[in-house]
Every structure is written in structure tokens, then in C-alpha cells.
Protein backbone atom coordinates (compact mmCIF):
# COMPACT_ATOMS: atom_id res chain seq x y z
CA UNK A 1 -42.25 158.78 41.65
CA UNK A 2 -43.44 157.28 38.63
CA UNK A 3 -40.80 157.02 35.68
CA UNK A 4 -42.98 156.06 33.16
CA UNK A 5 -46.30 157.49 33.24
CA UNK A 6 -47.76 155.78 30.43
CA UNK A 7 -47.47 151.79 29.48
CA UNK A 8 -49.57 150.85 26.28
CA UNK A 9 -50.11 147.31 24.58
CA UNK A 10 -51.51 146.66 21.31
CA UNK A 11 -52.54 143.59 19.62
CA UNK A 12 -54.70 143.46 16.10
CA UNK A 13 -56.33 140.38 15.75
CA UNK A 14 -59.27 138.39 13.85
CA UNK A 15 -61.52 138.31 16.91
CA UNK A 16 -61.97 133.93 16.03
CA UNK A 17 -62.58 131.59 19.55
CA UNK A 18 -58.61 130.49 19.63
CA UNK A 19 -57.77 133.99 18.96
CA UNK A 20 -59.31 135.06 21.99
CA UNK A 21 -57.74 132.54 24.18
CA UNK A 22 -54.28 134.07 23.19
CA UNK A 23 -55.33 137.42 23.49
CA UNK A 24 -56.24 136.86 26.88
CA UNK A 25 -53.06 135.21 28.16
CA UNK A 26 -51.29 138.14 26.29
CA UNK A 27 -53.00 140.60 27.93
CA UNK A 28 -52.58 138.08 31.57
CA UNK A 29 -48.67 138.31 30.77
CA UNK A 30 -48.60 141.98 29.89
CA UNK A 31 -50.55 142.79 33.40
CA UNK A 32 -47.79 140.32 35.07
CA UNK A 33 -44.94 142.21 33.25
CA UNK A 34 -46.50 145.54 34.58
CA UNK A 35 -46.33 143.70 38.27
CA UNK A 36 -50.48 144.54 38.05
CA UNK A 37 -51.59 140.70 38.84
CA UNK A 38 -53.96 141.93 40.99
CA UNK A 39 -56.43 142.82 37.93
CA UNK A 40 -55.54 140.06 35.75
CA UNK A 41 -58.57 138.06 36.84
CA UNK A 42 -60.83 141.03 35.91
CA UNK A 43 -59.24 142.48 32.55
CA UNK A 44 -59.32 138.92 31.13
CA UNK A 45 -62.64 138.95 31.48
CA UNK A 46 -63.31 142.00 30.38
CA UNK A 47 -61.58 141.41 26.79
CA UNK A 48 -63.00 137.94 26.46
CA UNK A 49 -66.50 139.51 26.66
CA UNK A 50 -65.88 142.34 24.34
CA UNK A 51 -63.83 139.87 21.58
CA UNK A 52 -66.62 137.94 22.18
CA UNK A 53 -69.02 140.53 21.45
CA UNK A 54 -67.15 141.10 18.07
CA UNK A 55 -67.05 137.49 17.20
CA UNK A 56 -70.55 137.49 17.55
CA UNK A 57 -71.72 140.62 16.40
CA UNK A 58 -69.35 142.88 14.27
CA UNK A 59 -70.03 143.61 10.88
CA UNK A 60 -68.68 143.31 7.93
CA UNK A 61 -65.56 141.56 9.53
CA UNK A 62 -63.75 140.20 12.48
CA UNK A 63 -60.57 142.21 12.68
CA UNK A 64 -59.91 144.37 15.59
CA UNK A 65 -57.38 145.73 17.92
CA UNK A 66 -56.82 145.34 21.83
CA UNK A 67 -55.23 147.91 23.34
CA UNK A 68 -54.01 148.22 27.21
CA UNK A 69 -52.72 151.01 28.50
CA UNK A 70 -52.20 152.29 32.22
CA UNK A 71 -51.50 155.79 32.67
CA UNK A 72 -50.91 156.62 36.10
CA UNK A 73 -53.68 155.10 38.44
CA UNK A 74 -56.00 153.78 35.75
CA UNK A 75 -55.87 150.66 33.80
CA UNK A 76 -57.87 151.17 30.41
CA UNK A 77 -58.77 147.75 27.99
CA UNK A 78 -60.50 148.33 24.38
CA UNK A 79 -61.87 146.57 21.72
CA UNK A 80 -61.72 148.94 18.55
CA UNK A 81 -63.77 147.18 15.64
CA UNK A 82 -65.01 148.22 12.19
CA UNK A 83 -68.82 148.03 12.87
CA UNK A 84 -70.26 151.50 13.36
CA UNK A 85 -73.28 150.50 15.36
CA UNK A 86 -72.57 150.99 19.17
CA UNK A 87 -73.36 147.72 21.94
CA UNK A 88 -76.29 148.06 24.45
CA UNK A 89 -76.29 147.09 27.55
CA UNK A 90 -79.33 144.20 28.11
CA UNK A 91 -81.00 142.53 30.79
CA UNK A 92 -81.17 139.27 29.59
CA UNK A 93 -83.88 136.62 30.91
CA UNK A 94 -82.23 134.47 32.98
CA UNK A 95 -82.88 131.54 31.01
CA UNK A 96 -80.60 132.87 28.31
CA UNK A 97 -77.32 131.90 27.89
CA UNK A 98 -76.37 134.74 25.88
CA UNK A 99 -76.65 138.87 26.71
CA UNK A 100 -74.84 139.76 29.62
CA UNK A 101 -71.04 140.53 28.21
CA UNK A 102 -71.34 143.73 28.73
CA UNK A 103 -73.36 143.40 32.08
CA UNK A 104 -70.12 141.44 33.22
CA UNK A 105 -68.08 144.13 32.05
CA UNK A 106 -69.84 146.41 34.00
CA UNK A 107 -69.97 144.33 36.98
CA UNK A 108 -65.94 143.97 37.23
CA UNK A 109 -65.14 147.22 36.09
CA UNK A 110 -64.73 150.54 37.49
CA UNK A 111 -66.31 152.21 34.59
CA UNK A 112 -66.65 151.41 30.80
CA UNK A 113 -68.26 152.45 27.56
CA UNK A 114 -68.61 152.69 23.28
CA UNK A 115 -67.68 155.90 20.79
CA UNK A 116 -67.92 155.34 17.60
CA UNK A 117 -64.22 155.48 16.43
CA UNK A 118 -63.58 157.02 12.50
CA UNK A 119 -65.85 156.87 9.64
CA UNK A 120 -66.96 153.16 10.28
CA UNK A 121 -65.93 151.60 13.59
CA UNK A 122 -66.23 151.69 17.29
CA UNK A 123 -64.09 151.51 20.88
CA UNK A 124 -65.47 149.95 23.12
CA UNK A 125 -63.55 150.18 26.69
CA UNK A 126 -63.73 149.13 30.41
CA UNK A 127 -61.19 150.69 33.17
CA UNK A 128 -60.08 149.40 36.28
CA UNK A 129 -57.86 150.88 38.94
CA UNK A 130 -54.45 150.29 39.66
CA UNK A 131 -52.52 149.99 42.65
CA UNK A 132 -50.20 152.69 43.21
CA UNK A 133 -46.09 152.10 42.10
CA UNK A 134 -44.97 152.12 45.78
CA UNK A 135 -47.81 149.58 46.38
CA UNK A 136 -46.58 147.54 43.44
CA UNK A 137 -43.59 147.67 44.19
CA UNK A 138 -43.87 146.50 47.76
CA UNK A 139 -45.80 143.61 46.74
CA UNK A 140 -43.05 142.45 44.76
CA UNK A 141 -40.15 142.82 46.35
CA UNK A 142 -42.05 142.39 50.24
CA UNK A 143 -39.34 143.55 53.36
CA UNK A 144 -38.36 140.28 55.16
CA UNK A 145 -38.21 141.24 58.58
CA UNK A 146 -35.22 140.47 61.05
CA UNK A 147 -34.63 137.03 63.19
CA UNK A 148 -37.15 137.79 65.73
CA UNK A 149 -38.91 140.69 64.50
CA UNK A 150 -42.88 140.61 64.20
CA UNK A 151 -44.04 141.14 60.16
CA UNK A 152 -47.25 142.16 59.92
CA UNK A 153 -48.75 143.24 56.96
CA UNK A 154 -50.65 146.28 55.80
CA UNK A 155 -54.17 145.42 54.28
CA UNK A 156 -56.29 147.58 52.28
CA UNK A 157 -59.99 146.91 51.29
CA UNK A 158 -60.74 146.51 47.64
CA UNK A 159 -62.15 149.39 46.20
CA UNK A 160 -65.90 148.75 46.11
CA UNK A 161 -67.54 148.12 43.12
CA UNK A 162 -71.14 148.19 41.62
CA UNK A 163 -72.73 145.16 41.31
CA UNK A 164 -74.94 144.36 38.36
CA UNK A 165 -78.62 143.02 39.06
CA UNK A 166 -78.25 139.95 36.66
CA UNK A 167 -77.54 136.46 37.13
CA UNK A 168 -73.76 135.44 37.19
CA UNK A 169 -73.38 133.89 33.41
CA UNK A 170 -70.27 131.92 31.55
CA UNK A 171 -68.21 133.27 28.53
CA UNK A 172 -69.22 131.83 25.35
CA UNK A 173 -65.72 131.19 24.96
CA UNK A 174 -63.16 128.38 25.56
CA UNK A 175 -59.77 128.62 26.26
């Protein structure tokens, strides 16, 4: 049984290159906090690419807010900005070496998307699923088994997840 529902994270921010660096080991430690480690890897990404998107795009400023929250089985990252005009997806040439943040979103996401969010902003979000509490839980605190006895573990397969037809590309941003 899960006690607590509903875990939620916020951090406002001016969406700068060594801002998003900390923002993503925030978000890293939050995920190891919530004993969710397995989607570290993919929600880091996911809020590098949409800082990055504001760094690069949002108008007439750079603040924003990153919230995390998991409610139940669902992890849920956004980026809420104060540019009203809403991202598009592209298929970038591959000889670019910009236009596919949101592609990579896409790609190592479960599902995501953009709403325009009061009189002049947006969210833009990405989920991803999360292992059940018992699972959790038995990944970090694993049974030792007796002197003698046979341990052998229970696997299951990743959930699958929709590939997007575009090159593999680099963030735009160190750290």
C-alpha cells in the first residue's frame, strides 16, 4: 500500500547553461531520494532538453519552474515558462546539430506534450513510468538468502518504448 500517493518537487530557476547542470543533479537526487534510480538517466534528459529549449527559445525571459511529481505509477517532469507560443516537434536534417530536444524527449519518454499555461506562458511535460512501491522497495532493501540457499532474481522487461526516426543527437548543454 502506498502511504503517500503523491511526491512533488519544485525548483524556479533562470533557465542559464550552469543552471541547468544543477537542475539536473537536483532532479538526479530527488529521483534517488524517491528510491526511482531507475529513470534518472531518462528524466535528466528530458529536463536538460526542455531548459534547453527555454534557454534557447523563450521569450521575453529565462525564468521558469521544474516541477516533478509522481503520483502513483507515473512520473511527470515540466518546464513551465512565460512564452505563450507552444514547441513543435521537427525533423531536423541530420546535418544539424540543433532540433531534436523534443524528438529526444519523445524518444525516452512514455508520453509528453505543451498547454499553454495562464495568460502568457506554457507547460511543457514528458512522463515516464514508475516501478511499483513493492518493486522499489525490494530493490532497495534486496532479501539475502540463507547459507546455502539458491538467490535468484526476478527480471522484468522494460516497458517498450517508441522509438523516434531521427538520428541520435547531443545536448547543447554542458554539465
Amino acid at each position: 500500500m502506498i502511504s503517500n500517493p503523491s511526491r512533488h518537487c519544485t525548483v524556479e530557476l533562470q533557465a542559464l547553461p550552469t543552471r541547468i547542470g544543477q537542475v539536473r543533479r537536483i532532479v538526479s537526487a530527488q529521483l534517488r531520494y524517491w528510491h526511482l534510480d531507475s529513470l534518472i538517466d531518462q528524466a535528466a534528459l528530458g529536463v536538460t532538453e526542455l531548459l534547453t529549449n527555454v534557454h534557447r527559445h523563450a521569450e521575453p525571459d529565462k525564468s521558469c519552474t521544474v516541477e516533478i511529481e509522481l503520483l502513483l505509477d507515473r512520473l511527470t517532469v515540466s518546464v513551465h515558462d512565460n512564452d505563450p507560443r507552444l514547441p513543435e516537434l521537427r525533423d531536423a536534417d541530420i546535418t544539424e546539430t540543433c532540433g531534436r530536444g523534443l524528438a529526444m524527449v519523445a524518444a525516452v519518454s512514455e508520453s509528453w506534450g505543451a498547454r499553454p499555461h495562464g495568460a502568457s506562458g506554457k507547460v511543457v511535460w514528458f512522463t515516464l513510468p514508475a516501478p511499483s512501491e513493492e518493486s522499489v522497495e525490494s530493490v532497495a532493501a534486496p532479501k539475502r538468502p540463507s547459507h546455502g540457499a539458491v538467490h535468484t532474481a526476478t527480471h522484468r522487461p522494460a516497458p517498450r518504448r517508441r522509438r523516434a526516426e531521427h538520428t541520435p543527437a547531443r545536448s547543447a548543454v554542458a554539465g
